[in-house]
N, C-alpha and C. Protein backbone atom coordinates (compact mmCIF):
# COMPACT_ATOMS: atom_id res chain seq x y z
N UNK A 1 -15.62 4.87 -1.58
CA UNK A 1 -15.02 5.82 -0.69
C UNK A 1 -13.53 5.90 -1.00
N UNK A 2 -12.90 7.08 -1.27
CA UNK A 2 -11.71 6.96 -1.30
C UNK A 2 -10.77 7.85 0.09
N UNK A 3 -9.59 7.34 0.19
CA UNK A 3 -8.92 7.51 1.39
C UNK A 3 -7.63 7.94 0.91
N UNK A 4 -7.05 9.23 1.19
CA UNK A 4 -5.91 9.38 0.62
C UNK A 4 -5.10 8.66 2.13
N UNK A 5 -3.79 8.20 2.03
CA UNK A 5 -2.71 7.61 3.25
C UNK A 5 -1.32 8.50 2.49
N UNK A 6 -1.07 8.59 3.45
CA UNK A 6 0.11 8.80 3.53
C UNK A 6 1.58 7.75 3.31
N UNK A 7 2.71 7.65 3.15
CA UNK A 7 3.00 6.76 2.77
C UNK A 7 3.45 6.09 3.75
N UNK A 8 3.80 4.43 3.64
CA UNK A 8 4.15 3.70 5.32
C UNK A 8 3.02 2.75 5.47
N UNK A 9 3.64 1.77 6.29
CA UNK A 9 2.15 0.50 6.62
C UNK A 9 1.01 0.89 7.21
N UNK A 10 -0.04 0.89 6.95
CA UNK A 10 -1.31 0.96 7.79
C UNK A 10 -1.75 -0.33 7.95
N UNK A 11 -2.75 -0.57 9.34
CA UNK A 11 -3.63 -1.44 9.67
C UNK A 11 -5.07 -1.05 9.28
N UNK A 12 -5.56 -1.88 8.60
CA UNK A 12 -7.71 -2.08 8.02
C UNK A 12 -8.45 -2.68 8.78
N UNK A 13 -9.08 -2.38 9.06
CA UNK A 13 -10.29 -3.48 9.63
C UNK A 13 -12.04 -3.11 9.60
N UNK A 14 -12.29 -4.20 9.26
CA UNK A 14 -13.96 -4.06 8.94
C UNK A 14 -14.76 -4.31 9.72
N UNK A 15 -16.37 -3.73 9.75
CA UNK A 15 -17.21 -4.28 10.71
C UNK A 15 -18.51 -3.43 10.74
N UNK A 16 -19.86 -3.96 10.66
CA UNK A 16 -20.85 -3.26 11.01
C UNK A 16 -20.77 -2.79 12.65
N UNK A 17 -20.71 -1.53 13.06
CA UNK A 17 -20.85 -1.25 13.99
C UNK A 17 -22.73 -1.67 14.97
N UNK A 18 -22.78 -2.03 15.97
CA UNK A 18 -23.89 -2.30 16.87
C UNK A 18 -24.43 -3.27 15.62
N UNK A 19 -24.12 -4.67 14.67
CA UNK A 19 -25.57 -4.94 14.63
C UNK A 19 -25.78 -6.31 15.07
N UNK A 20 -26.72 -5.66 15.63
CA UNK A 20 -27.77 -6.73 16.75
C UNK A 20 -28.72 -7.59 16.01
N UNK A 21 -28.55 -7.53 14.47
CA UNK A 21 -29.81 -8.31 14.26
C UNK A 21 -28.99 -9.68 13.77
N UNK A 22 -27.55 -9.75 13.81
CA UNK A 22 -26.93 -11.29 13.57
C UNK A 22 -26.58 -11.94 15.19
N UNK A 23 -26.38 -10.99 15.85
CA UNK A 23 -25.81 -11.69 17.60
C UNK A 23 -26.48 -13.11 17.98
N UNK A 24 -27.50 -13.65 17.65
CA UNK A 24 -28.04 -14.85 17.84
C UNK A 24 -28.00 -16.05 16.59
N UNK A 25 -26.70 -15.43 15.40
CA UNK A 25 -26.79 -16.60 14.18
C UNK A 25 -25.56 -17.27 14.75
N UNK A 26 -25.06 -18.79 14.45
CA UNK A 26 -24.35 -19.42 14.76
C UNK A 26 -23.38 -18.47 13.38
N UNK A 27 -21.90 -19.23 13.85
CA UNK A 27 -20.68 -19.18 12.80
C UNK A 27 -21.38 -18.92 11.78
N UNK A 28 -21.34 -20.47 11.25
CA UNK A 28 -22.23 -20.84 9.89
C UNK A 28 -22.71 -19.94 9.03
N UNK A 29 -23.94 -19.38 10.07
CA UNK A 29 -25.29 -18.73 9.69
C UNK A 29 -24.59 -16.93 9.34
N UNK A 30 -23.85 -16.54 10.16
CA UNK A 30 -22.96 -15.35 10.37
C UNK A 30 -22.42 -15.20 8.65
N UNK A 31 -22.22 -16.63 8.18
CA UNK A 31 -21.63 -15.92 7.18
C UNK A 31 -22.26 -16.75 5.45
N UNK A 32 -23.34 -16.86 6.24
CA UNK A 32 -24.42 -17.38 4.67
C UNK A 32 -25.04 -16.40 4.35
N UNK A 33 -25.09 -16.17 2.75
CA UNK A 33 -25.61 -14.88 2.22
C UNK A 33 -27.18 -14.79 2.14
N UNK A 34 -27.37 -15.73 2.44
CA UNK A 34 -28.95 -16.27 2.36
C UNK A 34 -29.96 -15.40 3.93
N UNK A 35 -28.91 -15.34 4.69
CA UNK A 35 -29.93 -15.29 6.05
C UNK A 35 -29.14 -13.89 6.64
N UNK A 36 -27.69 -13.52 5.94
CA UNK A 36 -26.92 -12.64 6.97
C UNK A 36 -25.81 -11.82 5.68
N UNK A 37 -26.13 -10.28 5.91
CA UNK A 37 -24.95 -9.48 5.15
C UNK A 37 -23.94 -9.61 5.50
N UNK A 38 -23.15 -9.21 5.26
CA UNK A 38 -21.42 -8.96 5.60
C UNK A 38 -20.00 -8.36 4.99
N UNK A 39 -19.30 -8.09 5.26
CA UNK A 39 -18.21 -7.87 4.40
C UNK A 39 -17.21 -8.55 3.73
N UNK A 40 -17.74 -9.15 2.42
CA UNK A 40 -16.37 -9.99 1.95
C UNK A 40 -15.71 -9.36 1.72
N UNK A 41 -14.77 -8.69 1.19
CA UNK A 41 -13.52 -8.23 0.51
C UNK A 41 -13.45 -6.47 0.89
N UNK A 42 -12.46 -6.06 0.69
CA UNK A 42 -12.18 -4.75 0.39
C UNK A 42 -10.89 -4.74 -0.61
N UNK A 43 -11.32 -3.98 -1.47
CA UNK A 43 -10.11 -3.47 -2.53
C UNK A 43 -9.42 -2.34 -2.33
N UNK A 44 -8.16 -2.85 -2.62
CA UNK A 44 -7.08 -0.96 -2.46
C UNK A 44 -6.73 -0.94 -3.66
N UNK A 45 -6.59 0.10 -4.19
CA UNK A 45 -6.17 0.61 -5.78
C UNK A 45 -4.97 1.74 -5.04
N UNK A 46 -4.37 1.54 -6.08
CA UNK A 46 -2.67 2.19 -6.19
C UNK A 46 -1.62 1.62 -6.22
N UNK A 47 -0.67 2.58 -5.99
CA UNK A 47 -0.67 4.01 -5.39
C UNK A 47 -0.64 4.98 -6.63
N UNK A 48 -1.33 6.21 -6.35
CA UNK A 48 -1.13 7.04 -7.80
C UNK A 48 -0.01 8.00 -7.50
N UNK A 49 0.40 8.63 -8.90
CA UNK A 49 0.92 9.53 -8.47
C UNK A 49 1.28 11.00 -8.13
N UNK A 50 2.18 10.92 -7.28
CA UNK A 50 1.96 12.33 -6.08
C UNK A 50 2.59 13.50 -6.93
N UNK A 51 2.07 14.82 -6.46
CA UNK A 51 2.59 15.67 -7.10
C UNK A 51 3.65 16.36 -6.41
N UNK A 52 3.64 16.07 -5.27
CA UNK A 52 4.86 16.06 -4.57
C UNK A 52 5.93 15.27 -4.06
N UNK A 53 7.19 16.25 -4.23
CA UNK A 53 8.31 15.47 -4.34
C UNK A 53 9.10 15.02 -3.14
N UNK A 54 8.85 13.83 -2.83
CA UNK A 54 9.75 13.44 -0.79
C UNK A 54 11.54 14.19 -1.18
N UNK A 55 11.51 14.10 -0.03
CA UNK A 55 13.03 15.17 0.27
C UNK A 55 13.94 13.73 0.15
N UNK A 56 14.12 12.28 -0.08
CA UNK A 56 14.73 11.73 0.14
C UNK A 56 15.26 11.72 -1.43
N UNK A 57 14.20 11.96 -2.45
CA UNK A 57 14.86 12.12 -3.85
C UNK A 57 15.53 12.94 -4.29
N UNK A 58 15.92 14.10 -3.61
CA UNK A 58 16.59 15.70 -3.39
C UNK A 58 17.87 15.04 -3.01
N UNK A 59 17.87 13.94 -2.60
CA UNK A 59 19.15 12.94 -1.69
C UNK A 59 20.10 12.49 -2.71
N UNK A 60 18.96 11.64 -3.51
CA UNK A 60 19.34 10.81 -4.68
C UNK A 60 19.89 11.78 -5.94
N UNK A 61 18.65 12.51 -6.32
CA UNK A 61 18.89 12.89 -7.99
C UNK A 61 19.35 14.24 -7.36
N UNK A 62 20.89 14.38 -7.28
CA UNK A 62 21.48 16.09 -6.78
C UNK A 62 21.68 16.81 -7.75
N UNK A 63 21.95 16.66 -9.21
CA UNK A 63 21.66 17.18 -10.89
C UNK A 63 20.49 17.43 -11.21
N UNK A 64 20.34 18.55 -11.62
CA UNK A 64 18.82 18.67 -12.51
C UNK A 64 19.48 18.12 -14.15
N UNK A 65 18.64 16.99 -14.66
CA UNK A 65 18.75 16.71 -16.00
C UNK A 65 18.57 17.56 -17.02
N UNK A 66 17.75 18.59 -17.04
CA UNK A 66 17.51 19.63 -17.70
C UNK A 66 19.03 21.10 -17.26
N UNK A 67 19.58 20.67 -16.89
CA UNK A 67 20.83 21.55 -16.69
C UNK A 67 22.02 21.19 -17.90
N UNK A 68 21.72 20.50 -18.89
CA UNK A 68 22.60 19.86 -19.79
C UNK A 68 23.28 19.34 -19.50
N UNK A 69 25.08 19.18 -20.58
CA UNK A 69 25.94 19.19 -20.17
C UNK A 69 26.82 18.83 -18.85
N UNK A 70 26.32 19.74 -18.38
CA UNK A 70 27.08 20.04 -17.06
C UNK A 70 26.39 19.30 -15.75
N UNK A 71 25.12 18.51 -16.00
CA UNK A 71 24.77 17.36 -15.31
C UNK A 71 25.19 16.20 -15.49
């Protein structure tokens, strides 16, 4: 699944929604692959890049480099 974000901290969190068929495994059992699924890990890949340009670099780079000379 991919998720575009915007840029800035986000909060993740995982979880089978309603399932009722672990509610009676101890800890333990909750997280042995033998008796019970679950979510180990999630991976984030990035960030790629944007084709648009934030207004804070309009801040920074006030020359166009391609203006020669006279940049």
């Amino acid at each position: 699944m991919k998720v575009y974000l915007p840029q800035g901290d986000h909060v993740f969190s995982r979880q089978f929604m309603d399932d009722k068929f672990a509610n009676d495994f101890t800890q333990k059992d909750a997280y042995d692959r033998k008796k019970n699924k679950y979510i180990d890990s999630i991976t984030f890949v990035g960030p790629y890049k944007s084709n648009i340009v934030p207004p804070s670099r309009k801040k920074i780079l006030i020359c166009d480099p391609k203006a020669g000379a006279a940049a």
